[in-house]
N, C-alpha and C. Protein backbone atom coordinates (compact mmCIF):
# COMPACT_ATOMS: atom_id res chain seq x y z
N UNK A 1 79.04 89.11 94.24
CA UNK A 1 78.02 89.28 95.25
C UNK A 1 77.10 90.41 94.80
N UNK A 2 75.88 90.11 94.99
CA UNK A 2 74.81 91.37 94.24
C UNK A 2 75.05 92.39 95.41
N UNK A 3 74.58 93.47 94.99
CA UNK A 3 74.44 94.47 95.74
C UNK A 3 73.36 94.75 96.90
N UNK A 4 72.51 94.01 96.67
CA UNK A 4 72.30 93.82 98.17
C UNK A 4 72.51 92.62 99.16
N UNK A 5 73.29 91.86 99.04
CA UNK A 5 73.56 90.60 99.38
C UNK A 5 74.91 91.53 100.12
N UNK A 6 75.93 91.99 98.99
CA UNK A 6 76.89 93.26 99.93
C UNK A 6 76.70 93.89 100.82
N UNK A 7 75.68 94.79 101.13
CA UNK A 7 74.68 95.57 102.00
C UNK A 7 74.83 95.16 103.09
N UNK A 8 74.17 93.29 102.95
CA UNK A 8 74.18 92.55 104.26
C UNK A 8 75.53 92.28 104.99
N UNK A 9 76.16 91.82 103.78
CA UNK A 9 77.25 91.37 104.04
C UNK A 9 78.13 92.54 105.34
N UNK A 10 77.84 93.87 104.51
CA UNK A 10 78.86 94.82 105.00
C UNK A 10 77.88 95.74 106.54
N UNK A 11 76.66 95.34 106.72
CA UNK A 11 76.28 95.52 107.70
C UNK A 11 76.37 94.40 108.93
N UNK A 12 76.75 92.77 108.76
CA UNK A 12 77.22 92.16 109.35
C UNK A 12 78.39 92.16 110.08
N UNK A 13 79.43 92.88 108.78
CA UNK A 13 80.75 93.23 109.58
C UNK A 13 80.54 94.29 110.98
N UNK A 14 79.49 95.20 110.44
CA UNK A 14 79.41 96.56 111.64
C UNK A 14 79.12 95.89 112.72
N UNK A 15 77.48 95.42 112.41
CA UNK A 15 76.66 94.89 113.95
C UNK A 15 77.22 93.82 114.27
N UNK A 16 77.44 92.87 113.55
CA UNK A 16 77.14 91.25 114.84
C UNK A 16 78.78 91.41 114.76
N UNK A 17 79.64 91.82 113.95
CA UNK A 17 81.32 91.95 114.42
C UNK A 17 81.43 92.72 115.20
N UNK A 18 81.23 93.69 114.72
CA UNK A 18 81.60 95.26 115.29
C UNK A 18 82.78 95.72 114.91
N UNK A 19 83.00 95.47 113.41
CA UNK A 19 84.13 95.90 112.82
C UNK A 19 83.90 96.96 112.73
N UNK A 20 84.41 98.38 112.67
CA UNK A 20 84.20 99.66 112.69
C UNK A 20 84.44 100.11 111.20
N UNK A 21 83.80 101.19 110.73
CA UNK A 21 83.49 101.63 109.20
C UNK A 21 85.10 101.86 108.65
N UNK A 22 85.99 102.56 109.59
CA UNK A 22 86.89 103.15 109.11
C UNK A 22 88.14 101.39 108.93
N UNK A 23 87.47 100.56 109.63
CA UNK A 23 88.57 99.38 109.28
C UNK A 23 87.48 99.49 107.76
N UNK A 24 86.87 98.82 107.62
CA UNK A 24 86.30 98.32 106.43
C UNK A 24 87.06 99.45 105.55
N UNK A 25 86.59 100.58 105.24
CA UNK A 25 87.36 101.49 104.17
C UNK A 25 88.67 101.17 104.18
N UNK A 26 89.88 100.64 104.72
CA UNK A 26 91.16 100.51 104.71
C UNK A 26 91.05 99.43 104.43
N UNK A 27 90.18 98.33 104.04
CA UNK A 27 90.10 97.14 103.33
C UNK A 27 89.59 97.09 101.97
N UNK A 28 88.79 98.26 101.98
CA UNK A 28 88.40 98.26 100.67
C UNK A 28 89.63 99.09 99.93
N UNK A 29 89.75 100.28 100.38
CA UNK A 29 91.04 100.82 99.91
C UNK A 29 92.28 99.66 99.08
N UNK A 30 92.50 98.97 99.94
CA UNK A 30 93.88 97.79 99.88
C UNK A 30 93.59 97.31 98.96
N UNK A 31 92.06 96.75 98.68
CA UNK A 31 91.34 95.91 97.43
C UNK A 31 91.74 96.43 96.48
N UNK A 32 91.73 97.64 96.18
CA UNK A 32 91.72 98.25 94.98
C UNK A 32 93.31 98.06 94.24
N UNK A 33 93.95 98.51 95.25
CA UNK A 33 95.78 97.83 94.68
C UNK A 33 95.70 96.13 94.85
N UNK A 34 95.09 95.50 96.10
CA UNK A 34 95.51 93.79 95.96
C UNK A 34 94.14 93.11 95.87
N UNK A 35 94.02 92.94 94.59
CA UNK A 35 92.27 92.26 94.53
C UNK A 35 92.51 91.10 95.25
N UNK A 36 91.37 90.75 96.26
CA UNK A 36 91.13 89.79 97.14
C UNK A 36 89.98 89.45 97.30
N UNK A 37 89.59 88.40 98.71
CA UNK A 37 88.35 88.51 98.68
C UNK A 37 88.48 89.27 100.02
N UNK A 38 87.54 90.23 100.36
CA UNK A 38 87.78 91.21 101.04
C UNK A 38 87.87 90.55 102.66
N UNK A 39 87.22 89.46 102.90
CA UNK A 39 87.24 89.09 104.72
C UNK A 39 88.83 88.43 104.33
N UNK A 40 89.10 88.57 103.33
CA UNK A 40 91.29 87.67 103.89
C UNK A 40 91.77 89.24 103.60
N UNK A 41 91.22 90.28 103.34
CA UNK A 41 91.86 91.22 103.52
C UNK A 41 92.00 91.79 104.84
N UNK A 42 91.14 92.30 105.47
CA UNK A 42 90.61 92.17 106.93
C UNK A 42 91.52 91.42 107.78
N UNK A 43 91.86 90.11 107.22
CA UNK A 43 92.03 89.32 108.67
C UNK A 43 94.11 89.99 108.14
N UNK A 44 94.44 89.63 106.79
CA UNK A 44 95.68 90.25 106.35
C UNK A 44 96.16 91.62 106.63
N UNK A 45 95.57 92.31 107.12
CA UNK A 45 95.95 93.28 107.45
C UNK A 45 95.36 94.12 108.96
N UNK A 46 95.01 92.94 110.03
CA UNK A 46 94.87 92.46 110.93
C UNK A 46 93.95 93.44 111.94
N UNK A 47 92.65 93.86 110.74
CA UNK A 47 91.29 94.08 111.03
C UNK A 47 90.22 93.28 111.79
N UNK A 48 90.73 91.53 111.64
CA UNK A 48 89.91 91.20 112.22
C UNK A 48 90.65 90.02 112.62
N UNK A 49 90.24 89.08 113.64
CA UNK A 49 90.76 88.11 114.38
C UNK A 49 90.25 87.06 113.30
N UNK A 50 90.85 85.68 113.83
CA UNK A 50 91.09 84.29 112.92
C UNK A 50 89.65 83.87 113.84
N UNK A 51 89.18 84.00 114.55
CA UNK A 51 87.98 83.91 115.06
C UNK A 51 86.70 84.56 114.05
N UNK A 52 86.98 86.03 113.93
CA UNK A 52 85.73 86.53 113.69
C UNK A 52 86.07 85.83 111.71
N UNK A 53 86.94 85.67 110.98
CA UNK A 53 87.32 84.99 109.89
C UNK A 53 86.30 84.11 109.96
N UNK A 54 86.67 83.04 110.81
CA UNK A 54 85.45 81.92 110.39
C UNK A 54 84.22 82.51 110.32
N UNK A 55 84.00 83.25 111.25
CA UNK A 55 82.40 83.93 111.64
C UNK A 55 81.95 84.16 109.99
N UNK A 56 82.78 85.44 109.59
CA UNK A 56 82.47 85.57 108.53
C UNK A 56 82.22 84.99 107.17
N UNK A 57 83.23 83.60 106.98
CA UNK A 57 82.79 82.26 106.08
C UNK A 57 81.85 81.94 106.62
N UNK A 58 81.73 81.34 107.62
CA UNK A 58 80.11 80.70 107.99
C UNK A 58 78.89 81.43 107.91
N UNK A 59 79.15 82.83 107.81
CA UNK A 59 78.14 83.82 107.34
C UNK A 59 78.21 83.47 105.70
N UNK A 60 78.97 83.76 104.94
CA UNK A 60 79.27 83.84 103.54
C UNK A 60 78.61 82.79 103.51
N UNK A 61 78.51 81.49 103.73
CA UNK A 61 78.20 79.87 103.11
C UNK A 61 76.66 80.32 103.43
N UNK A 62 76.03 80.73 104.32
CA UNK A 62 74.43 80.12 104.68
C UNK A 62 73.70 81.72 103.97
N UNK A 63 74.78 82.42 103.72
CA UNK A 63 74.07 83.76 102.68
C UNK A 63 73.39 83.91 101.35
């Protein structure tokens, strides 16, 4: 993902989720020991609901 395509990506999680900064850093953190793709990290370590999951693929596909 380019770096600003990330940007979006990771300002989507804030606003239209409202995932909070300090979940995201404990996902990125985790990344670094279990490379993933970071929204199955999130939902794996139960940052985010199986709801907002899809949200976020259906964001990913039309991005």
């Amino acid at each position: 993902m380019a770096p600003a395509s990330y940007s979006r990506f990771l300002r989507f999680l804030q606003e239209d989720l409202a995932i909070s900064k300090a979940s995201i850093s404990i996902a990125l953190r985790h990344r670094e020991n279990d490379p993933g793709p970071l929204p199955m990290i999130l939902w794996q370590y139960g940052l985010v609901t199986l709801e907002q999951l899809d949200q976020i693929y259906d964001w990913l596909e039309t991005a």
